[in-house]
Every structure is written in structure tokens, then in C-alpha cells.
Protein backbone atom coordinates (compact mmCIF):
# COMPACT_ATOMS: atom_id res chain seq x y z
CA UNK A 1 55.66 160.53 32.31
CA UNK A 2 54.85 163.38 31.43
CA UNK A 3 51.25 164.70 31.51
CA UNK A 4 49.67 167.08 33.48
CA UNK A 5 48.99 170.88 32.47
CA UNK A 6 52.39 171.89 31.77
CA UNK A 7 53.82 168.35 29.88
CA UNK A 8 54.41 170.88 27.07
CA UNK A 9 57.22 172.63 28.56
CA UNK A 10 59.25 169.32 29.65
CA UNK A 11 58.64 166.57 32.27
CA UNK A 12 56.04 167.83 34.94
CA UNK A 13 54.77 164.86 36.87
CA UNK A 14 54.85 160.79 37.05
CA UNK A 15 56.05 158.33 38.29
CA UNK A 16 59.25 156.96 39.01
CA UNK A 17 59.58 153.02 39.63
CA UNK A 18 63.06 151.27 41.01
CA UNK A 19 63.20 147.58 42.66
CA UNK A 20 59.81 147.88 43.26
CA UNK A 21 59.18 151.43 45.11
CA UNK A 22 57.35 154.15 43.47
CA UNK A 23 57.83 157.79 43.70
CA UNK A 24 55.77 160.10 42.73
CA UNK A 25 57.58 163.04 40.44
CA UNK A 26 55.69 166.50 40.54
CA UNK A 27 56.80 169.67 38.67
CA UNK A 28 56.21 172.94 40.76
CA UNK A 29 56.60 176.79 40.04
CA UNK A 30 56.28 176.27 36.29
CA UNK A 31 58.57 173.40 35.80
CA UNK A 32 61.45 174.76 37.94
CA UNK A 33 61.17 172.88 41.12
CA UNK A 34 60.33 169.78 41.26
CA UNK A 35 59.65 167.35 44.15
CA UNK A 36 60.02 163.29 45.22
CA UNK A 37 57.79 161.63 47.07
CA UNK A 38 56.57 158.36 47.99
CA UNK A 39 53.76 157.20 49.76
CA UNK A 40 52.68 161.19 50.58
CA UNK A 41 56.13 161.68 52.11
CA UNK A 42 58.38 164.58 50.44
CA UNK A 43 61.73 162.88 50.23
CA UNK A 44 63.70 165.30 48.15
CA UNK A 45 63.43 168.76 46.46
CA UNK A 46 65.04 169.85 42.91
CA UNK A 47 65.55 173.30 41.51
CA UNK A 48 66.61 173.49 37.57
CA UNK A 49 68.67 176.27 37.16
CA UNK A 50 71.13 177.70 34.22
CA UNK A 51 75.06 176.94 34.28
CA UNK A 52 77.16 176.89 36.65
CA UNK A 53 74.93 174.89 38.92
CA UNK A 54 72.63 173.38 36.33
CA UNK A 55 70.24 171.66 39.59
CA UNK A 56 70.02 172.52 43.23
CA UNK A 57 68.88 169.07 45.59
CA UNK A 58 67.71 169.20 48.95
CA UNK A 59 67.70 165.37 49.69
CA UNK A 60 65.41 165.46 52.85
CA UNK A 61 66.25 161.75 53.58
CA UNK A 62 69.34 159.06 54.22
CA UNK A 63 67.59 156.52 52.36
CA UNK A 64 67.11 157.38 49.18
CA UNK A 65 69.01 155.44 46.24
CA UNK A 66 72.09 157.87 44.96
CA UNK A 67 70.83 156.66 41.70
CA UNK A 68 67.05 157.91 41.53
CA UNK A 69 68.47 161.26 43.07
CA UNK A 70 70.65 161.72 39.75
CA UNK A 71 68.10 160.54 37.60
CA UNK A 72 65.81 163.17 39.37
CA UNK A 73 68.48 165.45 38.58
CA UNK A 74 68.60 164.51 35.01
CA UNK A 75 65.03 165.12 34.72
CA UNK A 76 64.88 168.61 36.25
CA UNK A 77 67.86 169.73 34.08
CA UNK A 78 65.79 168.07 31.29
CA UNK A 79 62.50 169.90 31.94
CA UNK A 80 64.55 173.43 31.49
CA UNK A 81 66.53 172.03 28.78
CA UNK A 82 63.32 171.77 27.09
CA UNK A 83 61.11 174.61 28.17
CA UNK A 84 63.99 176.75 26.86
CA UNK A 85 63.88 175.38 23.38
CA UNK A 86 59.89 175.55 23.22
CA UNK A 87 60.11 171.63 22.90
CA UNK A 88 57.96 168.91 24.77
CA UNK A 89 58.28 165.32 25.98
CA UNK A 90 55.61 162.98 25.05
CA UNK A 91 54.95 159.12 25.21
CA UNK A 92 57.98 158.76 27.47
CA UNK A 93 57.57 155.94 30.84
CA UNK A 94 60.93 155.35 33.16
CA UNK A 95 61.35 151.60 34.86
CA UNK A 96 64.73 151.77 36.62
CA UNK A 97 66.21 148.36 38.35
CA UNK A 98 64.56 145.10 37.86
């Protein structure tokens, strides 16, 4: 992660690996929404925003790891972070767990 049409403006899609599960990451609406999926199944939504309420998370499942839904979060809050400052992410791959 990232690549796609819009890895200049931040983190757009990729994928996300934990304990052996993948999820696919995919930037929508210009790299303000984002959504989690795995196997074709949406599991969770994420709008970047500005302060007070830097990300907005629709979690549309019970079984998905607290920690890849704040890492999700990081990355949404990244991809603004960085469209904002005209910067991009390159070269960058995420493992989590073992």
C-alpha cells in the first residue's frame, strides 16, 4: 500500500494482513471514505474528516479485531493528513500480528 490512481493524495487501496486474514483497503470519493473488506464482504466503512471528529466508522460486523479498526482509522486520518499537505505515500506495505 498505496497504489492505485489517487496514491498521490495519501493511502488509497491495499491490503491489510493480521494473523493470517487479509482485507482488502479501498479509498472512495477521492480519498475520503474508505472501506474494509475481506473475501468480497464490506466489513466496515471510514469517513476522514477535519477536527473535532477526525474519522467517522461504521463497523458493519462483531468480529472484526478492535485493532485493525484503529489502524483503519489511522490510515483514513492519514490519507487527509496528507492530501491536505499536497504530500504522498510511497513504498509503504503493513503486516500486523504474526
Amino acid at each position: 500500500m498505496p497504489d492505485g490512481f489517487l496514491h498521490l493524495r495519501g493511502i488509497y487501496r491495499g491490503v491489510i494482513t493480521s494473523g493470517g486474514s487479509e482485507f482488502e483497503w479501498r479509498g472512495r470519493q477521492f480519498g475520503r471514505r474508505f472501506t474494509l473488506s475481506q473475501a468480497g464482504v464490506e466489513l466496515a466503512c471510514f469517513e476522514a474528516r477535519v477536527e473535532p471528529v477526525p474519522v467517522a466508522v461504521d463497523v458493519k460486523t462483531s468480529s472484526l479485531e478492535a485493532l485493525i479498526v484503529l489502524f483503519c482509522c489511522h490510515l483514513a486520518k492519514q490519507a487527509v493528513d496528507t492530501a491536505r499537505v499536497g504530500a504522498g505515500m510511497a513504498g509503504t506495505s503493513v503486516v500486523l500480528g504474526g
